[in-house]
N, C-alpha and C. Protein backbone atom coordinates (compact mmCIF):
# COMPACT_ATOMS: atom_id res chain seq x y z
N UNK A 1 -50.43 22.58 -7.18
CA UNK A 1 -49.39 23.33 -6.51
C UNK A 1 -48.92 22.57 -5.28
N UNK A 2 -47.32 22.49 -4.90
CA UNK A 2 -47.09 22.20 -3.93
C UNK A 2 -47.23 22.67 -2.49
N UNK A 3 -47.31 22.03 -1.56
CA UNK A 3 -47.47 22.97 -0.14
C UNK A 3 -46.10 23.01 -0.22
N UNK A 4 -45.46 24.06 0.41
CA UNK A 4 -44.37 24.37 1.53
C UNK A 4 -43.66 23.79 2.41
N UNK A 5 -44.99 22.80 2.72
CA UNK A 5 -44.92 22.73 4.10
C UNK A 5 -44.49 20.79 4.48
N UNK A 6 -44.51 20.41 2.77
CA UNK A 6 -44.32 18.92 2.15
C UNK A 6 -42.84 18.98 3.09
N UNK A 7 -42.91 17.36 4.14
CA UNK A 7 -41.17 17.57 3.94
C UNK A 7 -40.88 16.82 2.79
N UNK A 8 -39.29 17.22 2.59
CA UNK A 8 -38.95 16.77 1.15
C UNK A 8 -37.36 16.29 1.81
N UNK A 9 -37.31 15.24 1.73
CA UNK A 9 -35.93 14.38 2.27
C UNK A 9 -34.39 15.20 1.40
N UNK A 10 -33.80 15.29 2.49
CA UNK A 10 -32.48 16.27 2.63
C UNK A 10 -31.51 15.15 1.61
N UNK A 11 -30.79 15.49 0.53
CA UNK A 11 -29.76 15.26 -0.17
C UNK A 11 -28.69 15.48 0.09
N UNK A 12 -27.55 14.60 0.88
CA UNK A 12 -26.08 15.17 0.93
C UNK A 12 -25.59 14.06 0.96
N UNK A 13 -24.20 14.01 0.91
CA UNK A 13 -23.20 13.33 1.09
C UNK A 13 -22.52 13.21 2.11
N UNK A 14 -21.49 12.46 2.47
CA UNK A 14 -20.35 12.39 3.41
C UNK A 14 -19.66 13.00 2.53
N UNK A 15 -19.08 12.49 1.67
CA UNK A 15 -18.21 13.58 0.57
C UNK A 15 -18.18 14.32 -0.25
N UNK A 16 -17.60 15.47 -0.59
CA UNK A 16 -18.02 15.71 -1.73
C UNK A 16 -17.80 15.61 -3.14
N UNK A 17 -18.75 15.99 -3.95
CA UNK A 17 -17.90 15.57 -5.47
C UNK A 17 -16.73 15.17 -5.42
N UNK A 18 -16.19 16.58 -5.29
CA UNK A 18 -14.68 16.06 -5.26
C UNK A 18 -13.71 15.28 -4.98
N UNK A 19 -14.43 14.93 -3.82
CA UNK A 19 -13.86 13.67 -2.86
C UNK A 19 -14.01 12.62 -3.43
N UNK A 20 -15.70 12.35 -4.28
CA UNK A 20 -15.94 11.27 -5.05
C UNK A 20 -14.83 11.25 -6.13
N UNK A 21 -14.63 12.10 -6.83
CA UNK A 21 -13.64 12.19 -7.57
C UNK A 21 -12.67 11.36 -7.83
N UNK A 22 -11.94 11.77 -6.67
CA UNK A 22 -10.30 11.98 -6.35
C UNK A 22 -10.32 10.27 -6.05
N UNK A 23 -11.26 9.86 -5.08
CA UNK A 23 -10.99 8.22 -4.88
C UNK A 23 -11.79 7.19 -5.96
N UNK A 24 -12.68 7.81 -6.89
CA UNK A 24 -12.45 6.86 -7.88
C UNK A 24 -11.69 7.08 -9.37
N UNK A 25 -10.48 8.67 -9.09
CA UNK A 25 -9.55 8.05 -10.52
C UNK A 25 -8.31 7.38 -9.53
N UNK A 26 -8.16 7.16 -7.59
CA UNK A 26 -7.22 7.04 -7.52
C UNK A 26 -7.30 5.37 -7.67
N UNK A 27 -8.93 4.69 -8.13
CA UNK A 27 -8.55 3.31 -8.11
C UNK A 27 -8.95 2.97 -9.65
N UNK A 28 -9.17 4.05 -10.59
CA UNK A 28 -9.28 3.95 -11.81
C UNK A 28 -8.64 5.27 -12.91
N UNK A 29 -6.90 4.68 -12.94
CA UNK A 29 -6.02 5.87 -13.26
C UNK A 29 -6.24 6.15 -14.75
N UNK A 30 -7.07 5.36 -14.99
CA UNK A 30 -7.27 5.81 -16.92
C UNK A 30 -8.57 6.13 -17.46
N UNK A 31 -9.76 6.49 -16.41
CA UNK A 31 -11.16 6.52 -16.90
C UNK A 31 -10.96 7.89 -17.21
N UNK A 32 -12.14 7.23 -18.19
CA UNK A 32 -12.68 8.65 -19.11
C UNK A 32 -13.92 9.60 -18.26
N UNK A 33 -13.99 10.64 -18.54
CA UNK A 33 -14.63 11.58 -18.06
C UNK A 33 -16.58 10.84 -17.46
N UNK A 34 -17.00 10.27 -19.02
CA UNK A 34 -17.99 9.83 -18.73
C UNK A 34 -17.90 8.48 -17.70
N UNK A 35 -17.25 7.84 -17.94
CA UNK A 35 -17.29 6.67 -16.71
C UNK A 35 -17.24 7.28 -15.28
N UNK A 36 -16.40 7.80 -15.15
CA UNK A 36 -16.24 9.05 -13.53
C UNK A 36 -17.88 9.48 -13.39
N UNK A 37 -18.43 10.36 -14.56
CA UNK A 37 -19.54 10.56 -14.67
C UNK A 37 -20.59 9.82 -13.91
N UNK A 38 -20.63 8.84 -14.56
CA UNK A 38 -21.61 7.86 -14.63
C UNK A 38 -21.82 6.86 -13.35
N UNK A 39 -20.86 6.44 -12.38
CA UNK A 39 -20.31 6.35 -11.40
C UNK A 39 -20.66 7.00 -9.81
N UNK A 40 -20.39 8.14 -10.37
CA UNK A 40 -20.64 9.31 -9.08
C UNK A 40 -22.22 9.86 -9.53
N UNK A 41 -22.62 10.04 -11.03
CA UNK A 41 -24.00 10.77 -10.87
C UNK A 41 -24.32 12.29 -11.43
N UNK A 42 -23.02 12.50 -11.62
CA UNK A 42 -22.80 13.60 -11.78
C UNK A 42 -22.70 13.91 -13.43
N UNK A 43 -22.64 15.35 -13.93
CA UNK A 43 -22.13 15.56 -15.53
C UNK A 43 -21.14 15.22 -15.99
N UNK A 44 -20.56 14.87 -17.27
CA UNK A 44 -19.46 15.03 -17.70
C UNK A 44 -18.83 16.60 -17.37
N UNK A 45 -19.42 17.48 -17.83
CA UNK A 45 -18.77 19.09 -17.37
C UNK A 45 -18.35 19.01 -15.86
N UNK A 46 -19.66 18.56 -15.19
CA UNK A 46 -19.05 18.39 -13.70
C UNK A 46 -17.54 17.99 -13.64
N UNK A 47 -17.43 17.08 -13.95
CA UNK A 47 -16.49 15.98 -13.36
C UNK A 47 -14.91 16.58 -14.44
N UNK A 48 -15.42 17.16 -15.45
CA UNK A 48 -14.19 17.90 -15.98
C UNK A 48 -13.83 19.15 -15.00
N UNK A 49 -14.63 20.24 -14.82
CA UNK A 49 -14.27 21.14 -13.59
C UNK A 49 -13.94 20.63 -12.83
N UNK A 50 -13.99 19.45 -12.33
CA UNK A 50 -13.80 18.64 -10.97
C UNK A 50 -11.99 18.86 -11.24
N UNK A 51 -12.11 18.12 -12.05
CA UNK A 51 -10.60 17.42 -12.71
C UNK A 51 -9.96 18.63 -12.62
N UNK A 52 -10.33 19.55 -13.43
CA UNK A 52 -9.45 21.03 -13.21
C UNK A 52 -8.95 21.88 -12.05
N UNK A 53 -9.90 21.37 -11.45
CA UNK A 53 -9.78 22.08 -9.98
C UNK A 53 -8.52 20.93 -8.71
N UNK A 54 -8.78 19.88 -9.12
CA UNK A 54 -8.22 19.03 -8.70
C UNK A 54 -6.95 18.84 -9.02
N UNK A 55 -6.52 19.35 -10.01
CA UNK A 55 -5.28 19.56 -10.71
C UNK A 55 -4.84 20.85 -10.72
N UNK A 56 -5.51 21.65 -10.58
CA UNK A 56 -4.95 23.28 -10.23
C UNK A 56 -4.26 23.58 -8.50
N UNK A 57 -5.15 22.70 -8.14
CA UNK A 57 -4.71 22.25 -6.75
C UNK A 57 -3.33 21.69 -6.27
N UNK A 58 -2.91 20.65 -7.12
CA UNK A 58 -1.69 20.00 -6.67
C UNK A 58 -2.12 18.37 -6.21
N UNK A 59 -3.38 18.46 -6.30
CA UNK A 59 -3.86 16.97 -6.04
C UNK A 59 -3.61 15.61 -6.83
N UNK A 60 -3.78 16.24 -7.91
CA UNK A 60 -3.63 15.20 -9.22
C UNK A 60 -2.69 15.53 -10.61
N UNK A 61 -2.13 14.98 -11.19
CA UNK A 61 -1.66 15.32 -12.65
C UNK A 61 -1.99 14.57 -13.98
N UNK A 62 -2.78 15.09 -14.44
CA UNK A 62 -3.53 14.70 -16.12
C UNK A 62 -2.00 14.62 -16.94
N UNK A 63 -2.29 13.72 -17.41
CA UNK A 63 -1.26 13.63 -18.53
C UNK A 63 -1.84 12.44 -19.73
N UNK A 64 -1.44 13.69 -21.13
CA UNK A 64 -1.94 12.45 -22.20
C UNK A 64 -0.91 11.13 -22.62
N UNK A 65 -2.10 10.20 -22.94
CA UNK A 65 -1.12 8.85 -22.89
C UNK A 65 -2.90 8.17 -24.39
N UNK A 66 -1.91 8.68 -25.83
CA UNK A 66 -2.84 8.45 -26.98
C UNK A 66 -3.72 9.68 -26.85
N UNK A 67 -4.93 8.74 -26.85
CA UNK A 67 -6.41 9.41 -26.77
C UNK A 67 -6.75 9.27 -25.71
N UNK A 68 -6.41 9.21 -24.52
CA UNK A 68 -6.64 9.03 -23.29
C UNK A 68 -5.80 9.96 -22.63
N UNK A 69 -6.43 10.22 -21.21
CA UNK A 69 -6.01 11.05 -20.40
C UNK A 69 -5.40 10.13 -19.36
N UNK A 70 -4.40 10.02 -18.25
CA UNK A 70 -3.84 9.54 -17.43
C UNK A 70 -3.70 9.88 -16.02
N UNK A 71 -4.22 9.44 -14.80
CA UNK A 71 -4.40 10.29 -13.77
C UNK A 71 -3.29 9.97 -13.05
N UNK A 72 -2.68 10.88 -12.00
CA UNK A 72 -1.78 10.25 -10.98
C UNK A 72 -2.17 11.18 -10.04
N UNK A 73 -2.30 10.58 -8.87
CA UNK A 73 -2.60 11.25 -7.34
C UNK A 73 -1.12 11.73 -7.03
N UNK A 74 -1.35 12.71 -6.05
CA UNK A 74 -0.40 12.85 -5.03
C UNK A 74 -0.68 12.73 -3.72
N UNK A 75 -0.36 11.45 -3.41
CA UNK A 75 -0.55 10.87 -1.97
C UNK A 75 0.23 11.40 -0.92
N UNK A 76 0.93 11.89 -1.15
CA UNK A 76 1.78 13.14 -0.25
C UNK A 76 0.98 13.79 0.40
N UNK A 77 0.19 14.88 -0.56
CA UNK A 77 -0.67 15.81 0.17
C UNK A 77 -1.35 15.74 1.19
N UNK A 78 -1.51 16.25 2.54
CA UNK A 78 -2.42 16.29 3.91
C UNK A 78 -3.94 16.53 2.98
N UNK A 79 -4.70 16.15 4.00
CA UNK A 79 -6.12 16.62 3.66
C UNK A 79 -6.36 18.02 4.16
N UNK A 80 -7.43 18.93 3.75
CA UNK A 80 -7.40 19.98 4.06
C UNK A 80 -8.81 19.98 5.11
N UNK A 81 -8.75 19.95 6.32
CA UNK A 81 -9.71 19.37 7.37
C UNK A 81 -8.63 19.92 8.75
N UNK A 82 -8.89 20.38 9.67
CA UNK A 82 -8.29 20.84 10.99
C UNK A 82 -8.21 19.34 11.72
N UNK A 83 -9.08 18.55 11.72
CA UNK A 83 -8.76 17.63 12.23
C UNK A 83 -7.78 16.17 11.99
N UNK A 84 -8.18 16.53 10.54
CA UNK A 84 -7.23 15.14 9.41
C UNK A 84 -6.16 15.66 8.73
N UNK A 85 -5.77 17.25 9.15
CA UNK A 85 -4.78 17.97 8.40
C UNK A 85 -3.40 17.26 8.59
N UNK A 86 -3.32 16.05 9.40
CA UNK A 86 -1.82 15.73 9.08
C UNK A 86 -1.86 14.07 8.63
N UNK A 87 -2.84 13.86 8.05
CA UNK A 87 -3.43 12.59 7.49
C UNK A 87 -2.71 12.94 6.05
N UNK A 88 -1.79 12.10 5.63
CA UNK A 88 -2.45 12.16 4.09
C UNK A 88 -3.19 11.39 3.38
N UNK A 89 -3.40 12.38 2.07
CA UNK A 89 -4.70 11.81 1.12
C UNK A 89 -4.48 10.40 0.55
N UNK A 90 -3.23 9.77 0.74
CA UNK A 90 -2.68 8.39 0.30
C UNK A 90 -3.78 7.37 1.63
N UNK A 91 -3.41 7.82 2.49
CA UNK A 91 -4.62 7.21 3.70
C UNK A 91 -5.78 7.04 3.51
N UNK A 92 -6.06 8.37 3.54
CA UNK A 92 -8.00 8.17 3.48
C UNK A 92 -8.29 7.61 2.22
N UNK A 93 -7.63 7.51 1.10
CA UNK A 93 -7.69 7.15 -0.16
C UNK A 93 -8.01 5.74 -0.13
N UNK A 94 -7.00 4.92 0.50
CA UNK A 94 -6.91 3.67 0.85
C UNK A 94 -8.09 2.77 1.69
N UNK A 95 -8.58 3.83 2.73
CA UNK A 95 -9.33 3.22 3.15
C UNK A 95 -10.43 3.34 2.46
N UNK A 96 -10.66 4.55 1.40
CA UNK A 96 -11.76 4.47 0.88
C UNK A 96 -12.11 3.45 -0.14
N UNK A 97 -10.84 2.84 -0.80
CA UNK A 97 -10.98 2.13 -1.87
C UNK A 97 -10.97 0.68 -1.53
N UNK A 98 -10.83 0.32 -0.43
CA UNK A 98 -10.70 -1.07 0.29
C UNK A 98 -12.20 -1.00 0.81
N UNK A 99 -12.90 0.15 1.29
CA UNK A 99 -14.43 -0.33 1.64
C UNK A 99 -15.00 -0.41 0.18
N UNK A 100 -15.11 0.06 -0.88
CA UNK A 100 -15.50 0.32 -2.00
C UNK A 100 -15.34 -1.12 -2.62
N UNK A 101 -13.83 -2.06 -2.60
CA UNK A 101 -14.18 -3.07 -3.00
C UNK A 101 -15.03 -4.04 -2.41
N UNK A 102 -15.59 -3.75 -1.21
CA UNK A 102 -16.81 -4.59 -0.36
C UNK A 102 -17.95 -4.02 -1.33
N UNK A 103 -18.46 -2.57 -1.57
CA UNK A 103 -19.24 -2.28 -1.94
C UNK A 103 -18.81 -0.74 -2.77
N UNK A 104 -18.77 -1.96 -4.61
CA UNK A 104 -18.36 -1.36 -5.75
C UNK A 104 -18.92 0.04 -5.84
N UNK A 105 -18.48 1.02 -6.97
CA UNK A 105 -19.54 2.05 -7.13
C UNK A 105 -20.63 1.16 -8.29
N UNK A 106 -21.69 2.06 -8.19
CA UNK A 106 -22.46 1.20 -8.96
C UNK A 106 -22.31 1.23 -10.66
């Protein structure tokens, strides 16, 4: 049996899923569910709710192209943050994907 009382090292992010999301279909506009997956860590189901939500939003637009799905951001959009609310997501996007090519996802 475990103690209680074990510390057990805290799991979080700077971003979240979603965030993971959003900046790796905005530097990979044709991956498939499992690559996103596989990437971030997360489920395929995950990362489909992700997608849905992300697109119910106004963030992104799925569109089929074959057997493939097709992503497009909307870099327009502000972030939703009191402090970065007049940032848009084309910004933070950018900078996220310019540190990312220093250090790929894995």
């Amino acid at each position: 049996m475990k103690s209680s009382s074990a510390k057990v090292p805290l799991r979080w992010s700077l971003l979240t899923n979603h965030g993971h999301v959003l900046a790796y279909v905005a530097g990979h506009s044709d991956a498939r569910l499992r690559d996103i997956a596989e990437s971030i860590g997360i489920t395929e189901r995950t990362v489909a709710q992700i997608v849905n939500d992300l697109e119910e939003a106004g963030h992104l637009t799925k569109t089929r192209d074959g057997r493939r799905n097709r992503y497009e951001i909307d870099g327009g959009l502000t972030i939703q943050a009191p402090r970065l609310s007049t940032m848009p997501i084309a910004q933070l996007l950018g900078l996220l994907l310019a540190a990312l090519e220093k250090q790929p996802f894995a």
